[in-house]
C-alpha atoms as a PDB file:
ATOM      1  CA  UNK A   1     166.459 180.158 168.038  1.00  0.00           C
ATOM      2  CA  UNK A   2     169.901 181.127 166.434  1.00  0.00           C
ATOM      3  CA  UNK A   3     170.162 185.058 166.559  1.00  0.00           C
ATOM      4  CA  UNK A   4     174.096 184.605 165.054  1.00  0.00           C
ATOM      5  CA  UNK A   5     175.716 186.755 167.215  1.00  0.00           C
ATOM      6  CA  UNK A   6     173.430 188.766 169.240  1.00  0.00           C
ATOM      7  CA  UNK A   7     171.709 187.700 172.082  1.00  0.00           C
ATOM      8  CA  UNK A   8     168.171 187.041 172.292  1.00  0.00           C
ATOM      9  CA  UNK A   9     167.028 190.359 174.077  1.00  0.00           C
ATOM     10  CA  UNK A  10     168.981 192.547 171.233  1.00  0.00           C
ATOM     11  CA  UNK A  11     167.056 190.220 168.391  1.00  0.00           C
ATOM     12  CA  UNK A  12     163.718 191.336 169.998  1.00  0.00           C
ATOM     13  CA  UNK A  13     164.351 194.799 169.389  1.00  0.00           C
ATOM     14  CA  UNK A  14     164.268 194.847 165.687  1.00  0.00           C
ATOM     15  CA  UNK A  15     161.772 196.168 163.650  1.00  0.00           C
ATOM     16  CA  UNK A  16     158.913 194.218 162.936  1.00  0.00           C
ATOM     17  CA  UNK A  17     158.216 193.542 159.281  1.00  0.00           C
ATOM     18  CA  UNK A  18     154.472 193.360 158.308  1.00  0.00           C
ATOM     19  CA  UNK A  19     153.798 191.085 154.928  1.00  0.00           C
ATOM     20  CA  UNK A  20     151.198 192.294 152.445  1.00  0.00           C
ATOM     21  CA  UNK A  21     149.796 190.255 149.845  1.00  0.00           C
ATOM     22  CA  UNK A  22     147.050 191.568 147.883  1.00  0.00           C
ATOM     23  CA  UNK A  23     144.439 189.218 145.741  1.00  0.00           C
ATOM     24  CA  UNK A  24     144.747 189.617 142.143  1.00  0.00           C
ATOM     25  CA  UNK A  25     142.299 187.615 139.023  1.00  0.00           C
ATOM     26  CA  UNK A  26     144.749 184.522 138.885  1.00  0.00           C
ATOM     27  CA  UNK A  27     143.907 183.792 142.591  1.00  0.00           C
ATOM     28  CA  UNK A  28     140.455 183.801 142.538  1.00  0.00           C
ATOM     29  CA  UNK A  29     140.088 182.130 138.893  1.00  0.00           C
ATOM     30  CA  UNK A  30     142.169 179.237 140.930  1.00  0.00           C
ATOM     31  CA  UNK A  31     140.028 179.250 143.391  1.00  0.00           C
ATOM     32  CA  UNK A  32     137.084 178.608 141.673  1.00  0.00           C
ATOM     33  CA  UNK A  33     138.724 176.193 139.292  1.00  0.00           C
ATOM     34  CA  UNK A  34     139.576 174.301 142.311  1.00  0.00           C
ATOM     35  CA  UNK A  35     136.286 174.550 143.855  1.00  0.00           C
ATOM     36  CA  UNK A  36     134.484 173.303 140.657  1.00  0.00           C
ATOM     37  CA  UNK A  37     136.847 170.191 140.657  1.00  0.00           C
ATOM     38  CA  UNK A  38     136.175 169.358 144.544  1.00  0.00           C
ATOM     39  CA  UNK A  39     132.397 169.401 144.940  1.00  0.00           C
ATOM     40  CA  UNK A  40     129.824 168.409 143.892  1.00  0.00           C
ATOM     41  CA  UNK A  41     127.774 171.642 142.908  1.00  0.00           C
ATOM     42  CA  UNK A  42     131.133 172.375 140.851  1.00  0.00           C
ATOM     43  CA  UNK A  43     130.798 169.095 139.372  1.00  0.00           C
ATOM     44  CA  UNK A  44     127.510 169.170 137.982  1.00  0.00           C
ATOM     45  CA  UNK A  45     128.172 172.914 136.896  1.00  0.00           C
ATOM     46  CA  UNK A  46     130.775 171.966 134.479  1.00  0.00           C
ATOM     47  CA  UNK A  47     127.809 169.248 133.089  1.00  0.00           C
ATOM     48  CA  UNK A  48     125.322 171.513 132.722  1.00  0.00           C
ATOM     49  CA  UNK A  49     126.374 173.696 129.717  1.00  0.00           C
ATOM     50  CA  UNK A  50     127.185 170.710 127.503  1.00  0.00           C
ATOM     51  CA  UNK A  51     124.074 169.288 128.855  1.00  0.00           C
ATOM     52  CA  UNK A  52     121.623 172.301 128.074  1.00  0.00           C
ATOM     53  CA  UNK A  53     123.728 172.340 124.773  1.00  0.00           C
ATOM     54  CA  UNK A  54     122.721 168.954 123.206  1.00  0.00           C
ATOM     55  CA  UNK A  55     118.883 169.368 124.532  1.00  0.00           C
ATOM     56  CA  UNK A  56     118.951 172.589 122.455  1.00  0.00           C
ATOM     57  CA  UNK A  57     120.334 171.002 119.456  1.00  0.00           C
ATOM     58  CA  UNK A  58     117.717 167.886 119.509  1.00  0.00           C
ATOM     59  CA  UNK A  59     114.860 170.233 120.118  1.00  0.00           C
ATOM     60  CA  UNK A  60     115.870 172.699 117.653  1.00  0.00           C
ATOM     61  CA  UNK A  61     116.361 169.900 115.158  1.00  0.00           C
ATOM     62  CA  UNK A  62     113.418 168.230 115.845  1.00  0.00           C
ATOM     63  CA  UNK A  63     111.242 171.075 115.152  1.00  0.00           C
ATOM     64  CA  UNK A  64     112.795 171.937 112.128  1.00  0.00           C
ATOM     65  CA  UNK A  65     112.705 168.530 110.419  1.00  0.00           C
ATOM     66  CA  UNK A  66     116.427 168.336 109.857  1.00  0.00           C
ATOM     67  CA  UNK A  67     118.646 165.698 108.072  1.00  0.00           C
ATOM     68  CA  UNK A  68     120.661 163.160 110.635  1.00  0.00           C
ATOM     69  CA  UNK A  69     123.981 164.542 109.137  1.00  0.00           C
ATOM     70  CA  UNK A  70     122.900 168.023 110.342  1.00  0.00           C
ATOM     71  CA  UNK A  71     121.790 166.460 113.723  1.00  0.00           C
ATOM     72  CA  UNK A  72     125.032 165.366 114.092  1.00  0.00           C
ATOM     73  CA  UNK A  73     127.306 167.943 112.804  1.00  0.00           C
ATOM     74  CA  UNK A  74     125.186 170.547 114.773  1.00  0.00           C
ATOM     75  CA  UNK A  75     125.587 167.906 118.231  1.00  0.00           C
ATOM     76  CA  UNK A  76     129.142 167.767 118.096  1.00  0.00           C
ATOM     77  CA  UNK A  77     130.067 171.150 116.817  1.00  0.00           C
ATOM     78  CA  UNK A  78     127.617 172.653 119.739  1.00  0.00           C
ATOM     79  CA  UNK A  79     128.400 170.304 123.014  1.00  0.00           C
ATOM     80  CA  UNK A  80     132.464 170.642 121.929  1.00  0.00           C
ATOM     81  CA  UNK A  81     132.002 174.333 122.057  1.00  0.00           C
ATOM     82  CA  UNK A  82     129.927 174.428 125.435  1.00  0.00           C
ATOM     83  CA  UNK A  83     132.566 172.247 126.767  1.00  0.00           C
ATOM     84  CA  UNK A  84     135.481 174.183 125.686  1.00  0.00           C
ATOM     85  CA  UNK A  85     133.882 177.498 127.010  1.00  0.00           C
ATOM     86  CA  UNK A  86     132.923 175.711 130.405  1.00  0.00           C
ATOM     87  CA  UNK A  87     136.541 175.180 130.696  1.00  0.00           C
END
């Protein structure tokens, strides 16, 4: 250890200097962006709402007797939305 000039014993006898870092939003929303791209569970998170989206839109759809070109307009329009929101 290089203490430029002073000798070890005189280095010792300095202050000590005590780092605090305190958590803010950013760090845990990259946390759990991180998390969701590393397991599993995370994984099959990010499916589900894009998932539950297009099963609503069939059923829905079905029940009401609508046209394909609604089907499909109503698909798209609702799993790109649950996808954009997962993210």
């Amino acid at each position: 250890m290089e203490t430029r000039g002073a000798d070890s014993t005189d280095a010792d006898r300095g202050t000590a200097v005590e780092f605090v870092y305190r958590l803010t939003a950013a760090d845990f929303e990259e946390a759990l962006r991180a998390r969701a791209r590393r397991t599993p569970a995370g994984r099959a998170q990010v499916l589900m709402a894009p998932l539950a989206a297009a099963v609503g839109v069939i059923v829905f759809a079905a029940f009401l007797d609508a046209p394909l070109p609604v089907w499909i307009i109503s698909l798209v329009l609702s799993v790109g939305i649950a996808s954009w929101g997962t993210v």
